[in-house]
N, C-alpha and C. Protein backbone atom coordinates (compact mmCIF):
# COMPACT_ATOMS: atom_id res chain seq x y z
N UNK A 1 -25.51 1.29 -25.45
CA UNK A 1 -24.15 1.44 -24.99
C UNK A 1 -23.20 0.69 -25.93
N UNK A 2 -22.26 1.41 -26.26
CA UNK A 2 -21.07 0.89 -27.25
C UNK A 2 -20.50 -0.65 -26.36
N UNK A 3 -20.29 -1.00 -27.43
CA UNK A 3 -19.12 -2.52 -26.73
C UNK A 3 -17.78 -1.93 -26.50
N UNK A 4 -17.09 -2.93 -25.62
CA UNK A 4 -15.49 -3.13 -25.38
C UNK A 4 -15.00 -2.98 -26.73
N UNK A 5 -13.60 -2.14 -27.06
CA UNK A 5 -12.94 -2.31 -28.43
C UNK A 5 -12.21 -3.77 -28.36
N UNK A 6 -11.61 -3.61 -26.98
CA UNK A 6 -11.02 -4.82 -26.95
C UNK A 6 -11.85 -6.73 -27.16
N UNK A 7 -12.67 -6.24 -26.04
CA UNK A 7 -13.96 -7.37 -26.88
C UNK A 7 -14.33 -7.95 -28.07
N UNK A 8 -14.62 -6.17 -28.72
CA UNK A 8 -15.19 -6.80 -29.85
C UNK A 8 -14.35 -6.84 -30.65
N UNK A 9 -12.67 -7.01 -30.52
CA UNK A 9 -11.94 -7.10 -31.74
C UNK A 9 -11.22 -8.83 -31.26
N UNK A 10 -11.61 -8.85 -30.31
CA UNK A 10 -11.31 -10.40 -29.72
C UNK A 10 -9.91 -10.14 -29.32
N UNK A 11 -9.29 -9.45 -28.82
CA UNK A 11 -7.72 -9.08 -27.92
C UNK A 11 -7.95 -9.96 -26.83
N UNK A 12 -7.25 -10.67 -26.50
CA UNK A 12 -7.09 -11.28 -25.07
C UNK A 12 -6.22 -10.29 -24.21
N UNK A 13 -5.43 -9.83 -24.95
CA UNK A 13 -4.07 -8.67 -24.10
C UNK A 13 -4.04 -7.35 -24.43
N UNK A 14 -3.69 -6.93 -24.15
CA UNK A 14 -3.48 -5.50 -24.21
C UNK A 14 -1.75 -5.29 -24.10
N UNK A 15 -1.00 -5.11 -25.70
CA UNK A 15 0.44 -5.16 -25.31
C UNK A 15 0.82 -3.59 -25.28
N UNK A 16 1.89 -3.84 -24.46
CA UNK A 16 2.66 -1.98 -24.18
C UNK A 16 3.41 -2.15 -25.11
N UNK A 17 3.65 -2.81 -26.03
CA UNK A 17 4.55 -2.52 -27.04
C UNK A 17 3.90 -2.10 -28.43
N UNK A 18 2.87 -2.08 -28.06
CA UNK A 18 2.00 -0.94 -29.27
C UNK A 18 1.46 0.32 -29.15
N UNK A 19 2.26 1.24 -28.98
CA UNK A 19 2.04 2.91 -28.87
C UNK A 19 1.10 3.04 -29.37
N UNK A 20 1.06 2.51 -30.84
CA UNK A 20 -0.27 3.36 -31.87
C UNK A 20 -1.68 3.23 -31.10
N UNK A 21 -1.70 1.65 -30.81
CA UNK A 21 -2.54 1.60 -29.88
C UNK A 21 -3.02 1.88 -28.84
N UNK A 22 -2.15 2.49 -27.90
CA UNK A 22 -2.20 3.10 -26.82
C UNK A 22 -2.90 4.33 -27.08
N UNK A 23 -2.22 4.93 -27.92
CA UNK A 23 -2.54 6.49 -28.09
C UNK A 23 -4.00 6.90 -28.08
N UNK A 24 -4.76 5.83 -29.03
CA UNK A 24 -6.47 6.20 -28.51
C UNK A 24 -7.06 6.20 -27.67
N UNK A 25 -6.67 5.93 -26.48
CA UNK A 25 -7.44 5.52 -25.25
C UNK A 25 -5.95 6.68 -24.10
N UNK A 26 -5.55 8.05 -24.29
CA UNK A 26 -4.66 8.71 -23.69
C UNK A 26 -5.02 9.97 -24.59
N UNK A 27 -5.38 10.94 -23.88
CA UNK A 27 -5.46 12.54 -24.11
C UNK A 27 -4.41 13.45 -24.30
N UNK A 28 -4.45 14.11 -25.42
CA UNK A 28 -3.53 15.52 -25.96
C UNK A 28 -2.83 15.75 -24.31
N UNK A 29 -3.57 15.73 -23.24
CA UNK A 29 -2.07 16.14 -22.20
C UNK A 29 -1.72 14.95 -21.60
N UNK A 30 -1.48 13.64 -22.04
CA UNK A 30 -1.11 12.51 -21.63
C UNK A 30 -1.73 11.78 -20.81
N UNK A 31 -3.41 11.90 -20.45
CA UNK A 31 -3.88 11.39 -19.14
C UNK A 31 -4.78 10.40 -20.20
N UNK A 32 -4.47 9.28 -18.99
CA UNK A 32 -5.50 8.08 -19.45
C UNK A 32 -7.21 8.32 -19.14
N UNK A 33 -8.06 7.87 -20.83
CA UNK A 33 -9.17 8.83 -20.50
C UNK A 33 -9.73 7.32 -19.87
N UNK A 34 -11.16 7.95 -19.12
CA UNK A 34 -11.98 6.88 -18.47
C UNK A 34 -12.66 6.02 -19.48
N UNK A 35 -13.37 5.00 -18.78
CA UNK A 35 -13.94 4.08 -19.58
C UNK A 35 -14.93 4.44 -20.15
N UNK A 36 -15.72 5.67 -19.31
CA UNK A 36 -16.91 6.04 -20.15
C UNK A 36 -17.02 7.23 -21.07
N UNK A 37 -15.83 6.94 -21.77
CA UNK A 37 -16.05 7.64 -22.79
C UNK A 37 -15.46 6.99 -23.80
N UNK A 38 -14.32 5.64 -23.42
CA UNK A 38 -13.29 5.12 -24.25
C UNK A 38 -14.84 3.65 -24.63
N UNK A 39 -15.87 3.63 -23.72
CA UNK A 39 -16.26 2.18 -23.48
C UNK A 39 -15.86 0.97 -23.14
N UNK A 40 -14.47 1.26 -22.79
CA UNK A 40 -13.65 -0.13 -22.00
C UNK A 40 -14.51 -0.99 -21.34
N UNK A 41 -14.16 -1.86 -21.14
CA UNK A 41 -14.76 -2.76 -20.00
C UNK A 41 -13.62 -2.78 -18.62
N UNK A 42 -14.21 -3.31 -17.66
CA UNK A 42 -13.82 -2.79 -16.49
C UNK A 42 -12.34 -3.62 -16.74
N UNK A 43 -11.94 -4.95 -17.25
CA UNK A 43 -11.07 -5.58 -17.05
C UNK A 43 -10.03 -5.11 -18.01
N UNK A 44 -10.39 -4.73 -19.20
CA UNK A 44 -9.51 -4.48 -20.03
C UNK A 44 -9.15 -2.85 -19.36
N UNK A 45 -9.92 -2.08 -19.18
CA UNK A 45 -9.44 -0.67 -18.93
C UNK A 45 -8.56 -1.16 -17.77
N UNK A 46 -7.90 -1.76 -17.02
CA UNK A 46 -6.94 -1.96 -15.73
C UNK A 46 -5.96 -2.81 -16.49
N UNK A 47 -5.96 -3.43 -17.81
CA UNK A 47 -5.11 -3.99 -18.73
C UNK A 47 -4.12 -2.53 -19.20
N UNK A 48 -5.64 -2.18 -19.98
CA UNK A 48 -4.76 -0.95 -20.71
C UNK A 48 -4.07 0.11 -19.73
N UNK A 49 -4.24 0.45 -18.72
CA UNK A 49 -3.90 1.40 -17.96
C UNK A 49 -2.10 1.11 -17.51
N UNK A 50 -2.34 -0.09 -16.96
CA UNK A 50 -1.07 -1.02 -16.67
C UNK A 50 -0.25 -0.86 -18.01
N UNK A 51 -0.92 -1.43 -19.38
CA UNK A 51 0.35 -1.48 -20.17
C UNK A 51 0.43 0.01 -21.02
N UNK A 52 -0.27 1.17 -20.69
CA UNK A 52 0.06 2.38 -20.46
C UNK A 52 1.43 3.03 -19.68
N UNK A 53 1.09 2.73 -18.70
CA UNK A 53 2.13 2.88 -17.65
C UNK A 53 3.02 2.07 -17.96
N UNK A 54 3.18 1.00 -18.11
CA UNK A 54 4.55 0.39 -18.37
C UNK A 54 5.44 0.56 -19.85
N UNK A 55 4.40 1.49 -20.99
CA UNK A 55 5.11 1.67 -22.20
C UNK A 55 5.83 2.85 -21.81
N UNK A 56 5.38 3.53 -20.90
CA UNK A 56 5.58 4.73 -20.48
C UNK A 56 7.19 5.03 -19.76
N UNK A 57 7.04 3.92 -19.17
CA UNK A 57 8.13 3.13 -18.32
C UNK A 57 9.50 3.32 -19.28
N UNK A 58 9.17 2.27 -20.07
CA UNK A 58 10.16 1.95 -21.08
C UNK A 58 10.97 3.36 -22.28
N UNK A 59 9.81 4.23 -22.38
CA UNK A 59 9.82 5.19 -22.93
C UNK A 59 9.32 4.94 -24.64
N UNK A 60 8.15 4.24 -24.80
CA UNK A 60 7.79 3.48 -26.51
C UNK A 60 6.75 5.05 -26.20
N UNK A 61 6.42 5.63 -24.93
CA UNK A 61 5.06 6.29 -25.14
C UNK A 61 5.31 7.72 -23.90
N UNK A 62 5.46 8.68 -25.05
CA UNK A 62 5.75 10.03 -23.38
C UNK A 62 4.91 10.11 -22.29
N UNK A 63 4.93 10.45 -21.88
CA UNK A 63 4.48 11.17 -20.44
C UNK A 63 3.62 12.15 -20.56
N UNK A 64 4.18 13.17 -21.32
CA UNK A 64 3.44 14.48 -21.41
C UNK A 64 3.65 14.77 -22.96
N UNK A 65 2.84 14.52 -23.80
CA UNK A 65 2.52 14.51 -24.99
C UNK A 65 2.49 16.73 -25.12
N UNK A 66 3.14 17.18 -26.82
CA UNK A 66 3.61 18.66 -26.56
C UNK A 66 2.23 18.85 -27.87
């Protein structure tokens, strides 16, 4: 089984103010993909999801990707 990206790159956070980053872990129709396919770990995937939704918020990251 693959490791955490976040783990193994040593991230303590997960910021919404990095789209680029976001974008790998969010699908061609804007849905956040699951862990078992991203390999998240359970804590960081409820990190990333949150600062998903809140870039989303702000508008750094669409909704519905065209």
């Amino acid at each position: 089984m693959k490791q955490c990206y976040f783990c193994s790159q040593n991230l303590k956070d997960v910021d919404y103010k990095e789209p680029g980053l976001l974008k790998r872990f969010v699908s061609a129709q804007g849905k956040i993909i699951d862990p078992q396919h991203t390999s998240t770990c359970a804590k960081h995937q409820r990190r990333l999801a949150r600062a998903i939704k809140r870039s989303r918020a702000m508008g750094l990251m669409s909704a519905v990707r065209k």
